[in-house]
N, C-alpha and C. Protein backbone atom coordinates (compact mmCIF):
# COMPACT_ATOMS: atom_id res chain seq x y z
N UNK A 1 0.86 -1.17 0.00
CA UNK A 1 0.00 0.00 0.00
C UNK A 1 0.90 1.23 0.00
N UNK A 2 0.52 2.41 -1.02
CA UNK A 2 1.34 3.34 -1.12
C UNK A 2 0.15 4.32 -0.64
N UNK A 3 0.36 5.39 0.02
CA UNK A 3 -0.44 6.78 0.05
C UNK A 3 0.48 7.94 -0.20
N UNK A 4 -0.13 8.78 -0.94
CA UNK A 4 -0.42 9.72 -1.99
C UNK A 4 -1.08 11.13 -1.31
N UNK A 5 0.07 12.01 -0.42
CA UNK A 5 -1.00 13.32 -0.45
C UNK A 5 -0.95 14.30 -1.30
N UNK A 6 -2.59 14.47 -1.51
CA UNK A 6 -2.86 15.65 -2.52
C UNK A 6 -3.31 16.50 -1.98
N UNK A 7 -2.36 18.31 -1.91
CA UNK A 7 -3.03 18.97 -1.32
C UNK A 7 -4.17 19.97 -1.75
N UNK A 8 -5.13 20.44 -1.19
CA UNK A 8 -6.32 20.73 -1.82
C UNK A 8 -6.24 22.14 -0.63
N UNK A 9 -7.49 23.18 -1.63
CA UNK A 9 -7.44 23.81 -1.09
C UNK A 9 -6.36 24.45 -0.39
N UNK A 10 -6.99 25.64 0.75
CA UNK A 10 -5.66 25.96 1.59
C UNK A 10 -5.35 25.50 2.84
N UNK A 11 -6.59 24.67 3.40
CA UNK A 11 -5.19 24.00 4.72
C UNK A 11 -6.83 22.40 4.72
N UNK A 12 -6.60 21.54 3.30
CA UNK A 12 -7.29 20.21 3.37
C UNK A 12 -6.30 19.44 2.38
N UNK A 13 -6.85 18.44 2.81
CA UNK A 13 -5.93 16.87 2.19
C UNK A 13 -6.95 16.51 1.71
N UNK A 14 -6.61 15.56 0.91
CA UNK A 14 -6.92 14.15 0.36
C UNK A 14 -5.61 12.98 0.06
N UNK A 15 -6.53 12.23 -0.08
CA UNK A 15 -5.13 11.15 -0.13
C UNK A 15 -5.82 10.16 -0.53
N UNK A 16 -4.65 9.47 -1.78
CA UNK A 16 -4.72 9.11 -3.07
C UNK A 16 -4.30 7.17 -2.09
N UNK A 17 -4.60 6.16 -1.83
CA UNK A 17 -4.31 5.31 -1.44
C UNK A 17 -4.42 4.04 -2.39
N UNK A 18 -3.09 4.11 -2.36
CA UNK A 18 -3.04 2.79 -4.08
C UNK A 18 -2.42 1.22 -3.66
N UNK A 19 -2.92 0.31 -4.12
CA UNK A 19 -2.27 -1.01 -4.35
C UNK A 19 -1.62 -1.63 -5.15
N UNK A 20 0.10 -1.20 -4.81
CA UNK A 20 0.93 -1.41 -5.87
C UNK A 20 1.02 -2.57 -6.77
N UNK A 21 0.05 -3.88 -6.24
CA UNK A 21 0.73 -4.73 -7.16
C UNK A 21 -0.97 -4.96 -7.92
N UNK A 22 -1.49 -4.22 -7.86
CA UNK A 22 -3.01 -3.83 -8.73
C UNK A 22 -3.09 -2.47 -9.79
N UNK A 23 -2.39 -1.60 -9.04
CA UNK A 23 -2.52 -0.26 -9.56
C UNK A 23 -3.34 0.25 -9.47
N UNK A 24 -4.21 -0.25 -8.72
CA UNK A 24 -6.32 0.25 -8.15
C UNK A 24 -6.05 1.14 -7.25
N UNK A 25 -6.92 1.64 -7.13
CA UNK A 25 -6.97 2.86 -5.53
C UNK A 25 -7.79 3.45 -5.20
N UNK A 26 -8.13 4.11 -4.18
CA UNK A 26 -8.99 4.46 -3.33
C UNK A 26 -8.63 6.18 -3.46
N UNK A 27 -9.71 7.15 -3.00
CA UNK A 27 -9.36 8.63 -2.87
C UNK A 27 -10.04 8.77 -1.51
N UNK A 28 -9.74 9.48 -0.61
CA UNK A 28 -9.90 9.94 0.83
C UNK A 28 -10.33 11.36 0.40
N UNK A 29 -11.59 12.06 0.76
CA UNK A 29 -11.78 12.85 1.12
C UNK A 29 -11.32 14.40 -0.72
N UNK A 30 -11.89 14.06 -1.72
CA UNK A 30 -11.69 14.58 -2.72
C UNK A 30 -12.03 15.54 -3.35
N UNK A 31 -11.60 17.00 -2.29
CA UNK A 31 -12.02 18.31 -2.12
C UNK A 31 -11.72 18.98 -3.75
N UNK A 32 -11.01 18.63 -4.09
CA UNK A 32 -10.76 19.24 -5.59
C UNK A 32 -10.65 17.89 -6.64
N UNK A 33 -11.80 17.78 -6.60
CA UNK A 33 -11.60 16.26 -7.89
C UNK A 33 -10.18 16.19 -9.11
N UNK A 34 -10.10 17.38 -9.91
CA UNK A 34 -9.50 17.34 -10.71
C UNK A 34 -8.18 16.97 -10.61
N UNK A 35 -7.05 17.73 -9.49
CA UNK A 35 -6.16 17.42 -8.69
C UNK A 35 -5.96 16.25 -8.20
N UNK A 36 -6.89 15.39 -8.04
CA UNK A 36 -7.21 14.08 -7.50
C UNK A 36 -7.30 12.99 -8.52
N UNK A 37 -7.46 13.24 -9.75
CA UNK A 37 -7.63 12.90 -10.92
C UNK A 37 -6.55 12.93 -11.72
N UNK A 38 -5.61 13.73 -11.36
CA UNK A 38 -4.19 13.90 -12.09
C UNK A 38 -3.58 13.35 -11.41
N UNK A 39 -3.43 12.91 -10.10
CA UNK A 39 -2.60 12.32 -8.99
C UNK A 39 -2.53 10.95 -9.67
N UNK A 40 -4.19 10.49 -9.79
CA UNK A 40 -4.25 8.80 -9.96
C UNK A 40 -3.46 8.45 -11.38
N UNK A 41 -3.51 9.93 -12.33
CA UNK A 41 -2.95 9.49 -13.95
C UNK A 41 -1.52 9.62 -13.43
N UNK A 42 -1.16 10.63 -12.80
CA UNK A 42 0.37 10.66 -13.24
C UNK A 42 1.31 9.11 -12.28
N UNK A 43 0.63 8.55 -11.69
CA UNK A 43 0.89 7.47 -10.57
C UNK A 43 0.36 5.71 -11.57
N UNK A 44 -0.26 6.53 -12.58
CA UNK A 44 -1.05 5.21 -13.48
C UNK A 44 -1.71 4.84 -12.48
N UNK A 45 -3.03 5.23 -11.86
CA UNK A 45 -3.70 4.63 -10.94
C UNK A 45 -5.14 4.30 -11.56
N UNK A 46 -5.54 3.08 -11.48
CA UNK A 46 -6.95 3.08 -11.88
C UNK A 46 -8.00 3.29 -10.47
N UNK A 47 -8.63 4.35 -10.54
CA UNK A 47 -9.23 4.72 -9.15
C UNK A 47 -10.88 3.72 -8.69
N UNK A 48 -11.08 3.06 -8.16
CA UNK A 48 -11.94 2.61 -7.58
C UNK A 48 -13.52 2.53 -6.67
N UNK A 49 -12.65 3.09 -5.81
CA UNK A 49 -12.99 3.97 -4.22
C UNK A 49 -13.36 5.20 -4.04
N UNK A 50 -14.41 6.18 -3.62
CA UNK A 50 -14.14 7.13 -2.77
C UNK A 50 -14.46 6.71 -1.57
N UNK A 51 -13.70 7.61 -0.90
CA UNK A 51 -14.11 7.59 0.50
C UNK A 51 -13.60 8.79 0.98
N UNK A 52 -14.64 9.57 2.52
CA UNK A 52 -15.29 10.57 2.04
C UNK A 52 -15.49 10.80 4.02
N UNK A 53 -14.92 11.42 4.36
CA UNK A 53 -14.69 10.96 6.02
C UNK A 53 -15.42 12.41 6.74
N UNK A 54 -16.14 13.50 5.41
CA UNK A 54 -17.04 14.81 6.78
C UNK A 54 -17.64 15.22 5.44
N UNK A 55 -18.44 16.01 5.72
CA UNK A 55 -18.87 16.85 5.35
C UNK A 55 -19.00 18.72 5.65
N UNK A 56 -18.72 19.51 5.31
CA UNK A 56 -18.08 20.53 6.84
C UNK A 56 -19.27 20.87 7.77
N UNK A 57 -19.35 19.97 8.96
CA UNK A 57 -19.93 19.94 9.85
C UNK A 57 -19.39 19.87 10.99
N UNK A 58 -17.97 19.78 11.00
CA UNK A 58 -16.89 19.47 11.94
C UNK A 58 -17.35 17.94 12.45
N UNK A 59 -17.33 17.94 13.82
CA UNK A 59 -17.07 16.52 13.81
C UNK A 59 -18.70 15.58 14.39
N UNK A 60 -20.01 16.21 13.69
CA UNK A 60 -20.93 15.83 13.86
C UNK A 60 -21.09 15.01 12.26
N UNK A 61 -20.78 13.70 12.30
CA UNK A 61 -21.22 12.69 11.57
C UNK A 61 -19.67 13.07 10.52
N UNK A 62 -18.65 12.76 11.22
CA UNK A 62 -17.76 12.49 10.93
C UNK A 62 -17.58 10.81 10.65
N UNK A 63 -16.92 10.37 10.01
CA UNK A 63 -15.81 9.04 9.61
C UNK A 63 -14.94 8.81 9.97
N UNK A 64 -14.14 7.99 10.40
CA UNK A 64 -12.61 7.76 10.45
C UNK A 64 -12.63 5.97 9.21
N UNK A 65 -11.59 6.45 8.69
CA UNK A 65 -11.20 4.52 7.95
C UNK A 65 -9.98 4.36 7.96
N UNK A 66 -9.34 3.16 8.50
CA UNK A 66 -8.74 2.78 9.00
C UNK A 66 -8.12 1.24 8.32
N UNK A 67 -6.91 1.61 7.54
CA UNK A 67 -6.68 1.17 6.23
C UNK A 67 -5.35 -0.02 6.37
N UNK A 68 -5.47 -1.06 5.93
CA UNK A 68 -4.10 -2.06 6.25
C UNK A 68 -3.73 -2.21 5.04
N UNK A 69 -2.23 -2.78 4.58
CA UNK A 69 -2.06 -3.43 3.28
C UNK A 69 -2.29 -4.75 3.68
N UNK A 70 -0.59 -5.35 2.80
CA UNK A 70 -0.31 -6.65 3.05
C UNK A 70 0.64 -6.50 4.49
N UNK A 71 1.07 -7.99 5.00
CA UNK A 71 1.47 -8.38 6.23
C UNK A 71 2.41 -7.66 6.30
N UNK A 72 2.90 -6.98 7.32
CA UNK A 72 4.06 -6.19 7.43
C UNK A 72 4.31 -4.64 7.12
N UNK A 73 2.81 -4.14 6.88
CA UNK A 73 3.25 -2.83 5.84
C UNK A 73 2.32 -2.08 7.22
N UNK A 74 2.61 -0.82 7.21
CA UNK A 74 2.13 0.18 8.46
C UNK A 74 0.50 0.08 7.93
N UNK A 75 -0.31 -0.04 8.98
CA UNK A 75 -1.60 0.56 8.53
C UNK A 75 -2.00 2.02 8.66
N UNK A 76 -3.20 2.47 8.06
CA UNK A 76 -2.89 4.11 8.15
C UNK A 76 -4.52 4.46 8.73
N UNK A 77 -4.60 5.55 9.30
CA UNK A 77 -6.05 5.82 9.78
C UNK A 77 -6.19 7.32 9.34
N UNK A 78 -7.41 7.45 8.45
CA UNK A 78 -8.00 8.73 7.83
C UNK A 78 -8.95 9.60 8.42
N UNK A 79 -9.21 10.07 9.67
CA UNK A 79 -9.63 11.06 10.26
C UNK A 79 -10.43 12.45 10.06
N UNK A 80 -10.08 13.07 8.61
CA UNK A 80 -10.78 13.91 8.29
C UNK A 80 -10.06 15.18 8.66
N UNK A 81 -11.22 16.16 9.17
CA UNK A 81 -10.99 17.32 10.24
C UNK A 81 -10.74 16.97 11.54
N UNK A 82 -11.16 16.08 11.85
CA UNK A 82 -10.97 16.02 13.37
C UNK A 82 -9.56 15.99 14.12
N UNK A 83 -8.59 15.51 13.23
CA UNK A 83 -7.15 15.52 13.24
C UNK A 83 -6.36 16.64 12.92
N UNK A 84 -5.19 17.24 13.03
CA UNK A 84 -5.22 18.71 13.01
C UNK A 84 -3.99 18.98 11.79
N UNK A 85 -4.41 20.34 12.15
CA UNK A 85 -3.43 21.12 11.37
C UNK A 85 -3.54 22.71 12.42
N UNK A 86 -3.08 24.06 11.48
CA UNK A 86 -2.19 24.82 11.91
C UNK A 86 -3.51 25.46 12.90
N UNK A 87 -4.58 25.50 12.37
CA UNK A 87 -5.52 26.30 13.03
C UNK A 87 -5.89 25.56 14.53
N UNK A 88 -6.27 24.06 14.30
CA UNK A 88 -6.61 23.21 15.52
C UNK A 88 -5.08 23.54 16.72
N UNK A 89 -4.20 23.45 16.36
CA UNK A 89 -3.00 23.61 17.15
C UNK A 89 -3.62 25.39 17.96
N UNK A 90 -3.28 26.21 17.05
CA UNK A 90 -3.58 27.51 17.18
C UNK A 90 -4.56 27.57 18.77
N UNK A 91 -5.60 27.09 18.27
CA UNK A 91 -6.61 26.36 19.44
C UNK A 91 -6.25 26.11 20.79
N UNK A 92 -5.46 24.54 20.18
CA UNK A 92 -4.99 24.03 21.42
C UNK A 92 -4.22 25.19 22.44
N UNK A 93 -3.71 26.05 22.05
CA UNK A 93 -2.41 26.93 22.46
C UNK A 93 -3.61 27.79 23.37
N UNK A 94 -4.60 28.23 22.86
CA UNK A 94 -5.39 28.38 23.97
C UNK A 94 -5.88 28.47 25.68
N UNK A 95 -6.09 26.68 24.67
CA UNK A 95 -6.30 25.99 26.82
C UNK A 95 -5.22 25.24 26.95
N UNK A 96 -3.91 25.04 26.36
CA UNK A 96 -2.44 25.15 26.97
C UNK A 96 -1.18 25.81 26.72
N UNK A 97 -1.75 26.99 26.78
CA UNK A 97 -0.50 28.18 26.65
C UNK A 97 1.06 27.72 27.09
N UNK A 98 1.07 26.62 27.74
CA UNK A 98 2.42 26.35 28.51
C UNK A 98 2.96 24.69 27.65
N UNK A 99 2.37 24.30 27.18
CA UNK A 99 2.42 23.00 26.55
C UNK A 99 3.50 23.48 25.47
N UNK A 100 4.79 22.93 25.49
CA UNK A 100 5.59 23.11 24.97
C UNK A 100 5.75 22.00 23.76
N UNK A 101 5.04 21.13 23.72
CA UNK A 101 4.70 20.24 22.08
C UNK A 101 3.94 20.84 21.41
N UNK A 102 3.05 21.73 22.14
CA UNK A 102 2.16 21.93 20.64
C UNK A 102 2.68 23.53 20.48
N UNK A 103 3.61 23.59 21.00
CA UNK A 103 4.18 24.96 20.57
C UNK A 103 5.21 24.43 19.43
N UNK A 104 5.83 23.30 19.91
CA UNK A 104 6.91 23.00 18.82
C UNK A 104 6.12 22.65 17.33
N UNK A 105 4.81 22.08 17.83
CA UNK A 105 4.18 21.32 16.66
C UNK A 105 3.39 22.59 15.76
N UNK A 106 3.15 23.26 16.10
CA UNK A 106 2.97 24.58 15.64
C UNK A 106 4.02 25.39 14.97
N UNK A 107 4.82 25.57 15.56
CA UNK A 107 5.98 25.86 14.59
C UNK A 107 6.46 24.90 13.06
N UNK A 108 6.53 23.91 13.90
CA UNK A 108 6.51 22.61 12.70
C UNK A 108 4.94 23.20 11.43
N UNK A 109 3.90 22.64 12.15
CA UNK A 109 3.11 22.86 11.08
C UNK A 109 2.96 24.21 10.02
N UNK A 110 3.43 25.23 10.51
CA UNK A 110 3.31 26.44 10.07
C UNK A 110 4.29 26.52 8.87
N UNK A 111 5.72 25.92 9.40
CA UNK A 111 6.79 25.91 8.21
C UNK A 111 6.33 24.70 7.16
N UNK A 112 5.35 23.85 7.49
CA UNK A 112 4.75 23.15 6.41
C UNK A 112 4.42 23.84 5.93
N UNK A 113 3.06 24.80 5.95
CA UNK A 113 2.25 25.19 4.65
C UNK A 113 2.95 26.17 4.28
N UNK A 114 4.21 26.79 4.84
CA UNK A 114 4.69 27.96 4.18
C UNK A 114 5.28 26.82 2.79
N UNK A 115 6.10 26.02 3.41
CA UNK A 115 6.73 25.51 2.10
C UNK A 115 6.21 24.31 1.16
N UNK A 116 4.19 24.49 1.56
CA UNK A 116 3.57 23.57 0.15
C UNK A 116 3.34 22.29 0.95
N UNK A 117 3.90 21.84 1.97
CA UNK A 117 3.99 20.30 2.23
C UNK A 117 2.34 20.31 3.78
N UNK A 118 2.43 19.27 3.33
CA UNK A 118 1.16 18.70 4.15
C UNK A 118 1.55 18.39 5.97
N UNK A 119 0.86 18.79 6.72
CA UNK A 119 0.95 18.90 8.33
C UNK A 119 0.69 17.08 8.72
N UNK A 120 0.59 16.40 8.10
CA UNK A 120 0.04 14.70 8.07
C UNK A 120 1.46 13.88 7.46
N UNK A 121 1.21 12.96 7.92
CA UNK A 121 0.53 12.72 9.01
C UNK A 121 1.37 12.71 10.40
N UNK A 122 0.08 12.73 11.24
CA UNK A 122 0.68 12.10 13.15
C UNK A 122 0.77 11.02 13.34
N UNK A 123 1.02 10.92 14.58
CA UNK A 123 0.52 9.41 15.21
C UNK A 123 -0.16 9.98 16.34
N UNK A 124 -0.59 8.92 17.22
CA UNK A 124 -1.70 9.04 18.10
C UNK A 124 -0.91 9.05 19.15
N UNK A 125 0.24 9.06 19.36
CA UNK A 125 1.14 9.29 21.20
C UNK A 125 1.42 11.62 20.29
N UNK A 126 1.55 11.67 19.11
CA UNK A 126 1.44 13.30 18.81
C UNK A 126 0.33 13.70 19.59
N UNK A 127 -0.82 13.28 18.89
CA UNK A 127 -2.19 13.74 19.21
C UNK A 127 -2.31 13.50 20.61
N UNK A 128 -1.84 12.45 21.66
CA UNK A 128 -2.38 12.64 23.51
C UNK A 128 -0.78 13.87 23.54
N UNK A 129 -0.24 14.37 23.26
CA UNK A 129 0.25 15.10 23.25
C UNK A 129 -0.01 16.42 23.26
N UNK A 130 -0.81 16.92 21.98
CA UNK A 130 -0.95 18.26 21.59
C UNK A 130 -2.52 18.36 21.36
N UNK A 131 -3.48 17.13 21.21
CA UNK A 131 -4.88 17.53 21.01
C UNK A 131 -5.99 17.97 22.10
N UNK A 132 -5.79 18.76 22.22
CA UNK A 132 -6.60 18.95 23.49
C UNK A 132 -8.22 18.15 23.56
N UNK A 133 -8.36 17.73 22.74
CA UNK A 133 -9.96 16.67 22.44
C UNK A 133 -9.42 15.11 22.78
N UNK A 134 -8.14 15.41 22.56
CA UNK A 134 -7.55 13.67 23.39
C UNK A 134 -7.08 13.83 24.82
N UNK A 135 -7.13 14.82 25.06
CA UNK A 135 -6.56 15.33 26.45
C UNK A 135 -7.89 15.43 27.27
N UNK A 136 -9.06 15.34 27.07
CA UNK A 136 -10.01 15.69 28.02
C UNK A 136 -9.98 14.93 29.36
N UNK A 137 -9.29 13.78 29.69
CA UNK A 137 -9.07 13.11 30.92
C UNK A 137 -8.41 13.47 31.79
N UNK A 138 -7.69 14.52 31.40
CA UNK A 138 -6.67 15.05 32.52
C UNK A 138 -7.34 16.43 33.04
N UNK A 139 -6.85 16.08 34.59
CA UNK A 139 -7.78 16.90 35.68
C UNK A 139 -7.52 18.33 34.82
N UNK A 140 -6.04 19.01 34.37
CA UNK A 140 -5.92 20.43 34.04
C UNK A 140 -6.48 20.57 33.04
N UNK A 141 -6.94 19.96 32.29
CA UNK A 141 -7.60 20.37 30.71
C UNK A 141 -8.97 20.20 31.56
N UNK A 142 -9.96 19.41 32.58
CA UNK A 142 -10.91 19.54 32.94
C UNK A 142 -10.96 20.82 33.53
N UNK A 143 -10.42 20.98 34.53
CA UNK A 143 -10.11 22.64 35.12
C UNK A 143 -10.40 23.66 33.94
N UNK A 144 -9.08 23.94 33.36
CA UNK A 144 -9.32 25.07 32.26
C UNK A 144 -10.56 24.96 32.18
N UNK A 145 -11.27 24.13 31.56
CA UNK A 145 -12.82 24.62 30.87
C UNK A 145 -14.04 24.65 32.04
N UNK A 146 -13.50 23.90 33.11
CA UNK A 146 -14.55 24.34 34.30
C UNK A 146 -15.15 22.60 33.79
N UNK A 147 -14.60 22.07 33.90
CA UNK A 147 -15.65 20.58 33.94
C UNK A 147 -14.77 19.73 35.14
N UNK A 148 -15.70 18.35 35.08
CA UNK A 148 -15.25 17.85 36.19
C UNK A 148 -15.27 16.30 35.47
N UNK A 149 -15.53 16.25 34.32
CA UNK A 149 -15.77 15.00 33.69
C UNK A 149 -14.98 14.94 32.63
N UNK A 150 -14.14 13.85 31.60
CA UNK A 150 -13.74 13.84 30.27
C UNK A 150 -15.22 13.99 29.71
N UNK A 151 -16.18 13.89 29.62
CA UNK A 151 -17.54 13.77 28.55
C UNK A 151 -17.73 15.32 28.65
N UNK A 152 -17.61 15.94 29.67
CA UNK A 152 -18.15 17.22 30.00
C UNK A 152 -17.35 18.27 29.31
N UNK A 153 -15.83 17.87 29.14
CA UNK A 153 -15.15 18.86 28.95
C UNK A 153 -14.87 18.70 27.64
N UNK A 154 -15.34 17.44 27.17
CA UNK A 154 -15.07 17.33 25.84
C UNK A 154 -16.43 18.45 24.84
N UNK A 155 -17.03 18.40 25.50
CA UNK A 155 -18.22 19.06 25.13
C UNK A 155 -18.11 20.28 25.28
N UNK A 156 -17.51 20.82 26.03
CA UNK A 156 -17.38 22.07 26.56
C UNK A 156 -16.16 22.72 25.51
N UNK A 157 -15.08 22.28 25.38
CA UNK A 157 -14.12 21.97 24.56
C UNK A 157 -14.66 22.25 22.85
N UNK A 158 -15.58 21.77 22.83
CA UNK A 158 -16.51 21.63 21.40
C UNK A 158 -16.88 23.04 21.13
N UNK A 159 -17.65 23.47 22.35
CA UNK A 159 -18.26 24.47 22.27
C UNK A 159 -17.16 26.27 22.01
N UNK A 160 -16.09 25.96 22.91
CA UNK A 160 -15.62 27.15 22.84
C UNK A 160 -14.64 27.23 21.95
N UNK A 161 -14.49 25.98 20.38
CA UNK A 161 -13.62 25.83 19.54
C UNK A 161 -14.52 26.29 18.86
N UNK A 162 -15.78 25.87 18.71
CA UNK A 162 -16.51 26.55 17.77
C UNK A 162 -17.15 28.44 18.03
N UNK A 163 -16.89 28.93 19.30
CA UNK A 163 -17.05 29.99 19.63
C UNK A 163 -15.71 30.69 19.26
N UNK A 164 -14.47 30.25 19.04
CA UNK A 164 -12.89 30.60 18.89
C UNK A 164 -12.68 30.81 16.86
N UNK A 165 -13.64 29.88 16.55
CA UNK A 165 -13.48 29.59 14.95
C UNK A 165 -14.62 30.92 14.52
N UNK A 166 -15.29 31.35 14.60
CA UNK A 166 -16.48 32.03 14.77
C UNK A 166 -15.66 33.29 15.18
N UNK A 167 -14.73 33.61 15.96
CA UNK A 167 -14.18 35.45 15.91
C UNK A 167 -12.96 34.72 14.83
N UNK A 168 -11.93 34.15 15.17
CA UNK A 168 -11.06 34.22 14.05
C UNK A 168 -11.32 33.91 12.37
């Protein structure tokens, strides 16, 4: 299994996911078809698949797919929006002004889109790191938002990202 990012727009992916010894493939999330369409020709890909992980609703009836090859090859998991880039970080910096990963990872992501390249992928020990939506279990991310629960603060969390996206 090979993946293929195509960047779309100004801060979305897609990704082109092919089976090298088929030449078939799958498209993730195919915000600019055409771009997506030149990916599969210039790769000789015969495309198959969409798959298609939001709609912009953020993360109300979101997808995740969660992709293996053959034995031995990394599997990969497609997330959508819910996984970040420069703005979600931006966020995080928020309700952890002192969190010195997602300051680094912020810096990191930022010199991505200056120079064209894609913020993707993470892994999931990044994300309990810097996502503050994976962080809702810990008492100080409950604090900050005034909850006393991970369900509560995740919600709460929801609310004042979408109150934060809404002035910026």
């Amino acid at each position: 299994m090979k993946i293929y990012h195509v960047p779309s727009l100004q801060d979305s992916n897609s990704f082109l996911i092919v089976d090298e010894s088929t030449k078939e493939g799958a498209v993730v999330d195919p915000i600019e078809p055409e771009k997506v369409l030149e990916a599969a020709n210039s790769h000789g890909v015969n495309l198959k698949l969409v798959l298609t992980t939001h709609h912009h609703g953020h993360t109300k009836g979101h997808i995740s797919y969660y992709v293996t090859g053959k034995e031995g090859e990394q599997p990969a998991v497609f997330t959508g929006d819910t996984l970040y880039a420069v703005k979600n970080l931006q966020f995080a910096m928020t309700i952890e002004p002192d969190n010195l990963r997602i300051q680094q990872k912020l810096t990191w992501a930022k010199n991505q889109n200056q120079a064209g390249q894609p913020t993707t992928p993470s892994t999931i020990e990044e994300e309990m790191e810097t996502n503050p939506f994976m962080r809702v279990h810990l008492p100080k991310i409950q604090e900050k938002v005034g909850c006393k629960s991970p369900i509560e603060a995740l919600r709460e969390l929801r609310k004042l990202k979408d109150k934060w996206m809404m002035m910026g």
